[in-house]
C-alpha atoms as a PDB file:
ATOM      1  CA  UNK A   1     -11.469  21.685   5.012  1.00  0.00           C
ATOM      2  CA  UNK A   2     -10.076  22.583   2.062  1.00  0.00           C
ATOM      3  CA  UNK A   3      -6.910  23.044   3.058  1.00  0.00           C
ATOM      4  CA  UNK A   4      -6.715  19.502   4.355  1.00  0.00           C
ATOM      5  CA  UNK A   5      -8.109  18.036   1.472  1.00  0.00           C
ATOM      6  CA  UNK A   6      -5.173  19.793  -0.814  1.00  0.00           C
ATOM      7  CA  UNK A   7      -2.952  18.614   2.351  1.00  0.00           C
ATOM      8  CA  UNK A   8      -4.199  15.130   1.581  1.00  0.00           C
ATOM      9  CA  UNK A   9      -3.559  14.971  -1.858  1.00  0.00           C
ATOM     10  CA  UNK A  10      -0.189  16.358  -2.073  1.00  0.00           C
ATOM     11  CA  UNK A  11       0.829  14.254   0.377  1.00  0.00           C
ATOM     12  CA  UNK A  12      -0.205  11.449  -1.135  1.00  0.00           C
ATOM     13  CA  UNK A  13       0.950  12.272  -4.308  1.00  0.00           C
ATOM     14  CA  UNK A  14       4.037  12.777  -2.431  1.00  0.00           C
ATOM     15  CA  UNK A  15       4.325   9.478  -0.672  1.00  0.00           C
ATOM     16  CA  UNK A  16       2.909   8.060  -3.495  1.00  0.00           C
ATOM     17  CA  UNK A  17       5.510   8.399  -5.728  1.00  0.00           C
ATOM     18  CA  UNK A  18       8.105   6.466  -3.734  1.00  0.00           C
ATOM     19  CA  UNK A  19       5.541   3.610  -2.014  1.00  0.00           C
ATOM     20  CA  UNK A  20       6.281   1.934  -5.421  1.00  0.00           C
ATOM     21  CA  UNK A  21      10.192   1.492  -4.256  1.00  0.00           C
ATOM     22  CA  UNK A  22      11.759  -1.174  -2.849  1.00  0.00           C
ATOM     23  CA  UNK A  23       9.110  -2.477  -0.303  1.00  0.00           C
ATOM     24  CA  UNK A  24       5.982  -2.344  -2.609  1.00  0.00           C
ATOM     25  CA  UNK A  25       5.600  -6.185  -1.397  1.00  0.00           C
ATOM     26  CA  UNK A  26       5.127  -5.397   2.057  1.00  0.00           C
ATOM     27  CA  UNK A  27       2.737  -2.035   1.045  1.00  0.00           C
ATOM     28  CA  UNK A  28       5.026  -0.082   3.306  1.00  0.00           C
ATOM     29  CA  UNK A  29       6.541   3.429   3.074  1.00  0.00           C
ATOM     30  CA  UNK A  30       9.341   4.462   5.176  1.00  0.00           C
ATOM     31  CA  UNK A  31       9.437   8.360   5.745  1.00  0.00           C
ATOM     32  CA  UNK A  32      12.120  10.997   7.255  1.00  0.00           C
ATOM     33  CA  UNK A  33      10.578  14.393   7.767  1.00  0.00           C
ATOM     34  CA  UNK A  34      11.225  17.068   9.803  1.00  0.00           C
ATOM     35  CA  UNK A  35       8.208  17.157  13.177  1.00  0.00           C
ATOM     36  CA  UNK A  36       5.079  19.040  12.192  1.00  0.00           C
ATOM     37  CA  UNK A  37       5.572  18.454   8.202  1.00  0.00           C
ATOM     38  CA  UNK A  38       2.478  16.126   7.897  1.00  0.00           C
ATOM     39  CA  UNK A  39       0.087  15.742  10.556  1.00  0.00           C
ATOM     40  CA  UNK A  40      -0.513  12.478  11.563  1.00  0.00           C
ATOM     41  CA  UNK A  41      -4.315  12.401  10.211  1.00  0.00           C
ATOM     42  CA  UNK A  42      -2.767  13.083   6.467  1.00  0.00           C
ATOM     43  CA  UNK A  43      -0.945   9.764   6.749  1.00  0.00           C
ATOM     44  CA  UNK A  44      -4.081   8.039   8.643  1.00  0.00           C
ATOM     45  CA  UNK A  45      -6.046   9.360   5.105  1.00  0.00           C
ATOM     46  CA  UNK A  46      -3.282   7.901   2.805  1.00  0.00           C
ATOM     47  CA  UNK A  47      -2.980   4.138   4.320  1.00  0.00           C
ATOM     48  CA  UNK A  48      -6.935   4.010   4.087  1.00  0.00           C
ATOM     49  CA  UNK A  49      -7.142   5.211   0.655  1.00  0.00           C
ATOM     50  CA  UNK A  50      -4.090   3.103  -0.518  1.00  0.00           C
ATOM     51  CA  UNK A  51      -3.263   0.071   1.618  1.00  0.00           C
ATOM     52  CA  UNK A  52      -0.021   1.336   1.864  1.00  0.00           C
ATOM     53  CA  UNK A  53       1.149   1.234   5.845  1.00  0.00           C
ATOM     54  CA  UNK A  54       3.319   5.138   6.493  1.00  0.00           C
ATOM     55  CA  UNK A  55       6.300   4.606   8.925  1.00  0.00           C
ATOM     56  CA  UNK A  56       6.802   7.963   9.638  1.00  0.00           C
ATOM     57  CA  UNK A  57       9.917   9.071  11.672  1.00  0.00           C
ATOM     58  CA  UNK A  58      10.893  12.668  12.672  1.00  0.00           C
ATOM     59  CA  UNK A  59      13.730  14.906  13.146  1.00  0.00           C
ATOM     60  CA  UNK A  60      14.800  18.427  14.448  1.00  0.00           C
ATOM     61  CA  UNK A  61      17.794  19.379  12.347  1.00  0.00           C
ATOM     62  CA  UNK A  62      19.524  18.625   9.058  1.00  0.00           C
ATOM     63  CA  UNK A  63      23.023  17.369  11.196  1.00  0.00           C
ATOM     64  CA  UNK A  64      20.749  14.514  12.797  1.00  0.00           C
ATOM     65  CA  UNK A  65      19.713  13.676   9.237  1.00  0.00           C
ATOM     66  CA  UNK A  66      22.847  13.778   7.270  1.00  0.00           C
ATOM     67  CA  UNK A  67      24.420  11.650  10.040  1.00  0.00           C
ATOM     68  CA  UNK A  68      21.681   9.175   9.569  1.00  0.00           C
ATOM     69  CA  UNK A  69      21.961   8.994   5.419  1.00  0.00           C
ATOM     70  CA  UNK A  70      25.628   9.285   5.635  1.00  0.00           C
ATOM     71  CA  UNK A  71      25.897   5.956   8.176  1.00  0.00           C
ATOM     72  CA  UNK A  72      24.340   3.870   5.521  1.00  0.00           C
ATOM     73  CA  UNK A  73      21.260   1.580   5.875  1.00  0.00           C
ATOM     74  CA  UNK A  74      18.914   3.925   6.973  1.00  0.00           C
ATOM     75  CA  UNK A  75      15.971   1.839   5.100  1.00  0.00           C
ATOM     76  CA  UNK A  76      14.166   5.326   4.500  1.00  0.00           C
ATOM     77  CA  UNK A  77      12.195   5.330   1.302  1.00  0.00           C
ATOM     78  CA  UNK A  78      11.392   9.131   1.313  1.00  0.00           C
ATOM     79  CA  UNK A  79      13.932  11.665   3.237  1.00  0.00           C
ATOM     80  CA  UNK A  80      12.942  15.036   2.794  1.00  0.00           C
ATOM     81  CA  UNK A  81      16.326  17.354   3.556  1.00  0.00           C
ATOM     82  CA  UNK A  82      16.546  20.833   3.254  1.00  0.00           C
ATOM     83  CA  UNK A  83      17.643  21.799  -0.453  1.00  0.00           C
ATOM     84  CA  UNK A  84      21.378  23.448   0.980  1.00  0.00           C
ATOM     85  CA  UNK A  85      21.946  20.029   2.763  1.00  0.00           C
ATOM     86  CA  UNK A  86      20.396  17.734  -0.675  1.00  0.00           C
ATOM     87  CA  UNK A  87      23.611  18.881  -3.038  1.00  0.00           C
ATOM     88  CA  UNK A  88      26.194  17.254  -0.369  1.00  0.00           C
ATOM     89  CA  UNK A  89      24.026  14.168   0.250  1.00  0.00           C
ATOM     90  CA  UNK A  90      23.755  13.554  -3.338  1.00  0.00           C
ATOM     91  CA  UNK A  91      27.498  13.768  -4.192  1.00  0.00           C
ATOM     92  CA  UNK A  92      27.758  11.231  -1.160  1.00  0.00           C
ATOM     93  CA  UNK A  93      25.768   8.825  -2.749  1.00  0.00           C
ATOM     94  CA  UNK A  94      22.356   8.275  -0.517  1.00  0.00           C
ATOM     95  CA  UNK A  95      19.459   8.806  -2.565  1.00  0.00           C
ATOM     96  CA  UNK A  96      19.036   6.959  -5.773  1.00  0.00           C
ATOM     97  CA  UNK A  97      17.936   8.658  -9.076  1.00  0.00           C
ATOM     98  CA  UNK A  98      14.034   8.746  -9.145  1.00  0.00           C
ATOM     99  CA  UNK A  99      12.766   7.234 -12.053  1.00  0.00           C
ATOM    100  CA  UNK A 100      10.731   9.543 -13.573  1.00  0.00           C
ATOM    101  CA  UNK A 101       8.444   7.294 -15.812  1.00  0.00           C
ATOM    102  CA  UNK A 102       6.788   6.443 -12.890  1.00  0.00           C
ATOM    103  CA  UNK A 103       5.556   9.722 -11.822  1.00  0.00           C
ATOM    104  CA  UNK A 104       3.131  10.555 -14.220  1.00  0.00           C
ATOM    105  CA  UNK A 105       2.102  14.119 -12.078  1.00  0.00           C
ATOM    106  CA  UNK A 106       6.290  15.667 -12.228  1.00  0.00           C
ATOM    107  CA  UNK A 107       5.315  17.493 -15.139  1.00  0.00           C
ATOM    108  CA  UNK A 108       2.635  19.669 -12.905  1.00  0.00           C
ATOM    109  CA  UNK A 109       5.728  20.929 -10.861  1.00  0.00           C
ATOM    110  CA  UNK A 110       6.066  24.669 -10.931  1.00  0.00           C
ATOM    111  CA  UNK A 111       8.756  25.065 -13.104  1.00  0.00           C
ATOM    112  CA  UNK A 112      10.255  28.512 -11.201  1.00  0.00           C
ATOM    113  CA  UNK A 113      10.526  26.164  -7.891  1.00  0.00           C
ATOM    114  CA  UNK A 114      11.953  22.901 -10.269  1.00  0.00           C
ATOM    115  CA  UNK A 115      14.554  25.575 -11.642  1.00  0.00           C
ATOM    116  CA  UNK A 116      15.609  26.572  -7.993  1.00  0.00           C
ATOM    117  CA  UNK A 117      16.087  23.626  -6.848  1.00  0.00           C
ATOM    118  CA  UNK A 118      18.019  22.069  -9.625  1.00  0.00           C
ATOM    119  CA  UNK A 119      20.873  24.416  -8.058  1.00  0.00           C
ATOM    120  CA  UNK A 120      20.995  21.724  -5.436  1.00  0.00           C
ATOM    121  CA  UNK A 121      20.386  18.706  -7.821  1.00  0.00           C
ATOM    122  CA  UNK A 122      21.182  18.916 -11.610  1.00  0.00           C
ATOM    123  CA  UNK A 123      18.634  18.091 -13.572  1.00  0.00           C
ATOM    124  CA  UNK A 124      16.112  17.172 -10.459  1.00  0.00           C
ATOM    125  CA  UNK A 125      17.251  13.726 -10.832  1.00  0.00           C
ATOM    126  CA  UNK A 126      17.323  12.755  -7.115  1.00  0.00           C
ATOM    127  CA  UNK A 127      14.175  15.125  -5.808  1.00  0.00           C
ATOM    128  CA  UNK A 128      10.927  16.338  -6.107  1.00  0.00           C
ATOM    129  CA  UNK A 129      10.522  19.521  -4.259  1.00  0.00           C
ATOM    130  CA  UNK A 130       8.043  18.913  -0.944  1.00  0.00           C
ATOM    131  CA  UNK A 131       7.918  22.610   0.171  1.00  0.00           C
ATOM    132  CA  UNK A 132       8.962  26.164  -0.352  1.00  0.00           C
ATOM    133  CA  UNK A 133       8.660  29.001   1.354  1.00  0.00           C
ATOM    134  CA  UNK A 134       9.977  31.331   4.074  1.00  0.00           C
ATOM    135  CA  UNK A 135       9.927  31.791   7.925  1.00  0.00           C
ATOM    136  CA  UNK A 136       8.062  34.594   9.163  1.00  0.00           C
ATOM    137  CA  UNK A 137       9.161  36.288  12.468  1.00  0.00           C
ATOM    138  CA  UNK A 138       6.163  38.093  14.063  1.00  0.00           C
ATOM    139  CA  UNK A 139       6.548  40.146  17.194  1.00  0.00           C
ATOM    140  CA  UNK A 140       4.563  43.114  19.478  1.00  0.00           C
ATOM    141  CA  UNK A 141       6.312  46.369  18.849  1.00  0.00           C
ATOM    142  CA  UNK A 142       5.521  47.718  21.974  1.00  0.00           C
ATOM    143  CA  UNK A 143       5.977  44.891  24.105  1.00  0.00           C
ATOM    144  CA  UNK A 144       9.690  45.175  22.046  1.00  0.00           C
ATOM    145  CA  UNK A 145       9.970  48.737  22.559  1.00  0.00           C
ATOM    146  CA  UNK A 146       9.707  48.370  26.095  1.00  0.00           C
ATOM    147  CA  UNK A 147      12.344  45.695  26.059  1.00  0.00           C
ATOM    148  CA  UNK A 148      14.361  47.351  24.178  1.00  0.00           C
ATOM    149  CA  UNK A 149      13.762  50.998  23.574  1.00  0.00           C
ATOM    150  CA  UNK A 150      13.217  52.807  20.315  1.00  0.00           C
ATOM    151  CA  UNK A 151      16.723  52.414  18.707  1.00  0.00           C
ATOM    152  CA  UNK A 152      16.808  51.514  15.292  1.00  0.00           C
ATOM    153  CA  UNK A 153      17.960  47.661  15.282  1.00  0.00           C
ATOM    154  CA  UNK A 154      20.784  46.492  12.642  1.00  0.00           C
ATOM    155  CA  UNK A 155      21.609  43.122  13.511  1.00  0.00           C
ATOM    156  CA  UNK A 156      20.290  39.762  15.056  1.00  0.00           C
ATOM    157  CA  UNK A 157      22.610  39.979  18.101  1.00  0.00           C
ATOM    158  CA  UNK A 158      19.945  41.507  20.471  1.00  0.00           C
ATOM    159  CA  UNK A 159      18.462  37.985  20.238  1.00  0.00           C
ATOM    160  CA  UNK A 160      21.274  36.285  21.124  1.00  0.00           C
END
């Protein structure tokens, strides 16, 4: 419950922060997020507690979303690309500055993340981080074992 509840109001405060764009007459919020970001309650929550109607597309890669920024029009208010993709899609001119006045809650951003990811965009002009984090891999060693013996493993190929 708690979890959701944090869920909630981070994504809020997320979608929040760009529902004031350019369609805050229609009270609608165009998102691009990777499937499985926000589950489709969250955004449920956030048009009953703000009016504001969530058209929420997906997609499986950063190629499929670059392609779709870099074709123009896209009519996305909120695009969330990964941060080694963001530098290249700046410098290409999709994403308009943010205009920092109006988000009142940037300075509770954790600064160590803020300072990563201004690698990517100078000055965090164009983003707000969404997430950070890594991918675990998790596996049963003997189940492996038996697949593959006891040899010590150096490289990634034995997946591939």
């Amino acid at each position: 419950m708690i979890r959701k509840a944090l869920l909630l109001s981070a994504t809020s405060a997320f979608l929040t922060l760009f529902a004031a764009s350019g369609h805050a007459d229609d009270r609608v919020v165009n998102v691009y997020n990777w499937s499985d970001y926000i589950d489709s309650s969250i955004i449920e929550d956030f048009t009953k507690k703000t009016g504001i109607k969530v058209v929420y597309d997906t997609f499986d890669s950063n190629e499929i979303l670059e392609t779709k920024l870099l074709a123009g029009g896209s009519g996305y208010d909120v695009v969330v690309p990964s941060a080694n993709f963001l530098a290249r899609q700046i410098q290409a001119g999709v994403f308009q500055k943010l205009d920092k006045s109006k988000l009142p809650n940037i300075s509770n951003m954790w600064d160590v993340i803020s300072e990563r990811t201004a690698k990517y965009d100078p000055n965090n002009e164009y983003s707000v981080n969404y997430m950070w984090g890594t991918v675990g891999l998790g596996y049963n060693v003997k189940k492996v074992q038996a697949a593959l013996g006891t040899d010590k493993i150096d490289s990634w190929d034995v997946f591939f």
